[in-house]
Protein backbone atom coordinates (compact mmCIF):
# COMPACT_ATOMS: atom_id res chain seq x y z
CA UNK A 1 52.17 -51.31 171.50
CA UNK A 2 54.67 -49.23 169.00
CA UNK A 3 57.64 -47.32 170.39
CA UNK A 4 55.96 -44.23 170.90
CA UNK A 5 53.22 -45.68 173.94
CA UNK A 6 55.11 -43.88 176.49
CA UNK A 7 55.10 -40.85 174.48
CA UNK A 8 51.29 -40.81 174.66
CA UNK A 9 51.15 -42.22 178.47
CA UNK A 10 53.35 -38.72 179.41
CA UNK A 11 51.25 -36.59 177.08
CA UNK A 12 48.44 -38.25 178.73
CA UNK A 13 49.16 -38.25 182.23
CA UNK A 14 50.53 -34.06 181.91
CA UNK A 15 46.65 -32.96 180.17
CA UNK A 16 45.35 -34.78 183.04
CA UNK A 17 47.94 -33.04 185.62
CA UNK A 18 46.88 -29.77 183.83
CA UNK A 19 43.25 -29.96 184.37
CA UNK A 20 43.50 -31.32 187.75
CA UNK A 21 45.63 -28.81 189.02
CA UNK A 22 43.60 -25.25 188.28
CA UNK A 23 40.71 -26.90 190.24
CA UNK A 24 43.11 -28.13 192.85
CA UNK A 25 44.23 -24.50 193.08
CA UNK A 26 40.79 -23.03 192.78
CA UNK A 27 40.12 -24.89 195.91
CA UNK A 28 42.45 -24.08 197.92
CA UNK A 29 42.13 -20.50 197.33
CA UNK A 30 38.22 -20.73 198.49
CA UNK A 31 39.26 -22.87 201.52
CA UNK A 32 41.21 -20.98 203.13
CA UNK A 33 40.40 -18.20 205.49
CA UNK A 34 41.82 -14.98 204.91
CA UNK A 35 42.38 -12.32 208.30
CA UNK A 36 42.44 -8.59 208.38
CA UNK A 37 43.87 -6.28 210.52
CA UNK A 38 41.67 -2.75 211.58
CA UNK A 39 43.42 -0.53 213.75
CA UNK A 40 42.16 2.22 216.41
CA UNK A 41 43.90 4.95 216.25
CA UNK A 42 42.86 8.87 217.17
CA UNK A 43 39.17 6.97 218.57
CA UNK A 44 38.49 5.82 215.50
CA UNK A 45 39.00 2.72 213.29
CA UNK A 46 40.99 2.44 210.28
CA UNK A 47 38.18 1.56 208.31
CA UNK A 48 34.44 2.21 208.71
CA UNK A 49 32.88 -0.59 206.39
CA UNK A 50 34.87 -4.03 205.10
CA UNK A 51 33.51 -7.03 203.25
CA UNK A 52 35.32 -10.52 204.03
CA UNK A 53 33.95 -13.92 204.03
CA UNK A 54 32.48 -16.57 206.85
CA UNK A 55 35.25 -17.93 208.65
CA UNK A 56 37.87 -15.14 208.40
CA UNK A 57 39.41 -12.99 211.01
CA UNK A 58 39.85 -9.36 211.86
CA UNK A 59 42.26 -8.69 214.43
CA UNK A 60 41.48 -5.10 216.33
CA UNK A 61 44.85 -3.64 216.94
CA UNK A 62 44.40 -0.72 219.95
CA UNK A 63 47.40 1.80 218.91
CA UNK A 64 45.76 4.28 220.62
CA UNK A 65 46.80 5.81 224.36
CA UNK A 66 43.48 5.18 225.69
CA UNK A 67 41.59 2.23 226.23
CA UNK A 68 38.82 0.67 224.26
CA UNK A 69 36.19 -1.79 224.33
CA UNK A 70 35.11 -3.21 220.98
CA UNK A 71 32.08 -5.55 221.02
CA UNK A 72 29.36 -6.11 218.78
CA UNK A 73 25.45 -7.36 219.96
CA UNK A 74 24.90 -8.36 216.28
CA UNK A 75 22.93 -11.61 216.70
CA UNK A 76 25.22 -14.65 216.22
CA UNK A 77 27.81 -12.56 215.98
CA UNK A 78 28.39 -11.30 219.66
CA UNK A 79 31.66 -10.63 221.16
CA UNK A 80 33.41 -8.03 223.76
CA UNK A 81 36.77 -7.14 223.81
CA UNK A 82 38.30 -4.78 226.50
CA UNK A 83 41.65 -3.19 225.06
CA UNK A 84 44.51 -1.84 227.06
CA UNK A 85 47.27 0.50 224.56
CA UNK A 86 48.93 -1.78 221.80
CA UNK A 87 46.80 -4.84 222.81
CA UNK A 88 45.52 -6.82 219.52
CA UNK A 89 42.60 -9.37 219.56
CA UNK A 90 40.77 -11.98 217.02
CA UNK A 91 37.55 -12.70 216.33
CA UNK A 92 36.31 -15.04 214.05
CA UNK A 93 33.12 -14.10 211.65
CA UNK A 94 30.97 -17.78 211.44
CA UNK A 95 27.91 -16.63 210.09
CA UNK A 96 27.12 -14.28 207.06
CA UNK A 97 25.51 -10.92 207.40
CA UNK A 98 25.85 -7.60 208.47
CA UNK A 99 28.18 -7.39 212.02
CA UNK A 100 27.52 -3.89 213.98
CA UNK A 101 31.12 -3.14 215.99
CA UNK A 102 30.98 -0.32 218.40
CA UNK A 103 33.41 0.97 221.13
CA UNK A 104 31.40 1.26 224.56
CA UNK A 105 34.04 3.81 225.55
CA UNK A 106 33.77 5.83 222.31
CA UNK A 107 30.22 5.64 221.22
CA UNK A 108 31.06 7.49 217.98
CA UNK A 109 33.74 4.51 216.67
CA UNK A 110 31.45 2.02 214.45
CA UNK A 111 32.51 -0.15 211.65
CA UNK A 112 30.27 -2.30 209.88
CA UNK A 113 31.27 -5.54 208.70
CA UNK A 114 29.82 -7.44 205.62
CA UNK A 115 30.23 -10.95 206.36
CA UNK A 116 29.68 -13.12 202.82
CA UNK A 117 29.04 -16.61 202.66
C-alpha cells in the first residue's frame, strides 16, 4: 500500500458515514411519536378536525370553568375522560382511522381525529 491508503480509508469510511446517516435520521424521525395539545375553552375545542399518526398523543387540556367529559365510542378507539377546570389528560391513538370525540356535558363540542398509519 502507497502513502496515501489512509487517505482513501477516511474518504471511504466519511461516504459511508454520509449515506448511513440520512437513513439513520429518516428513521428516527418516523419512529418517534409526536403529541398534540387541544384545548377546551368557551365549550368548545381548539380545533375541530386534526390529522396525526398511530401511536401519537393528544393531551385535552380543560381551561374552561366548567367541567367536561371527553370520550369517544369510536371502535378501537374508546376512551372517557371526566375533566375538572385546568385538568389535562392523554390518550394514545393505536389504530388508524377516523376517532369521533364528543363532550357528554356539551353535546355540541366534537372534533374529529384522522388517525394515519
Amino acid at each position: 500500500m502507497g502513502p496515501d491508503w489512509k487517505f482513501r480509508m477516511t474518504w471511504l469510511r466519511g461516504a459511508a458515514l454520509a449515506i448511513v446517516t440520512p437513513g439513520a435520521l429518516l428513521v428516527h424521525a418516523y419512529g418517534t411519536a409526536a403529541d398534540f395539545t387541544i384545548i377546551q375553552k368557551n365549550s368548545t375545542f381548539s380545533v375541530h378536525q386534526i390529522t396525526i399518526k398511530v401511536g401519537d398523543r393528544i393531551t385535552f387540556v380543560n381551561a374552561d370553568s366548567a367541567n367536561h367529559n371527553v370520550y369517544s365510542e369510536t371502535k378501537g378507539s374508546e376512551f372517557e375522560i371526566v375533566q375538572r377546570p385546568g385538568r389535562s389528560d392523554t390518550v394514545r391513538f393505536s389504530q388508524p382511522g377516523t376517532v369521533e370525540i364528543e363532550c357528554a356535558i356539551h353535546p355540541d363540542m366534537r372534533l374529529e381525529v384522522q388517525v394515519r398509519p
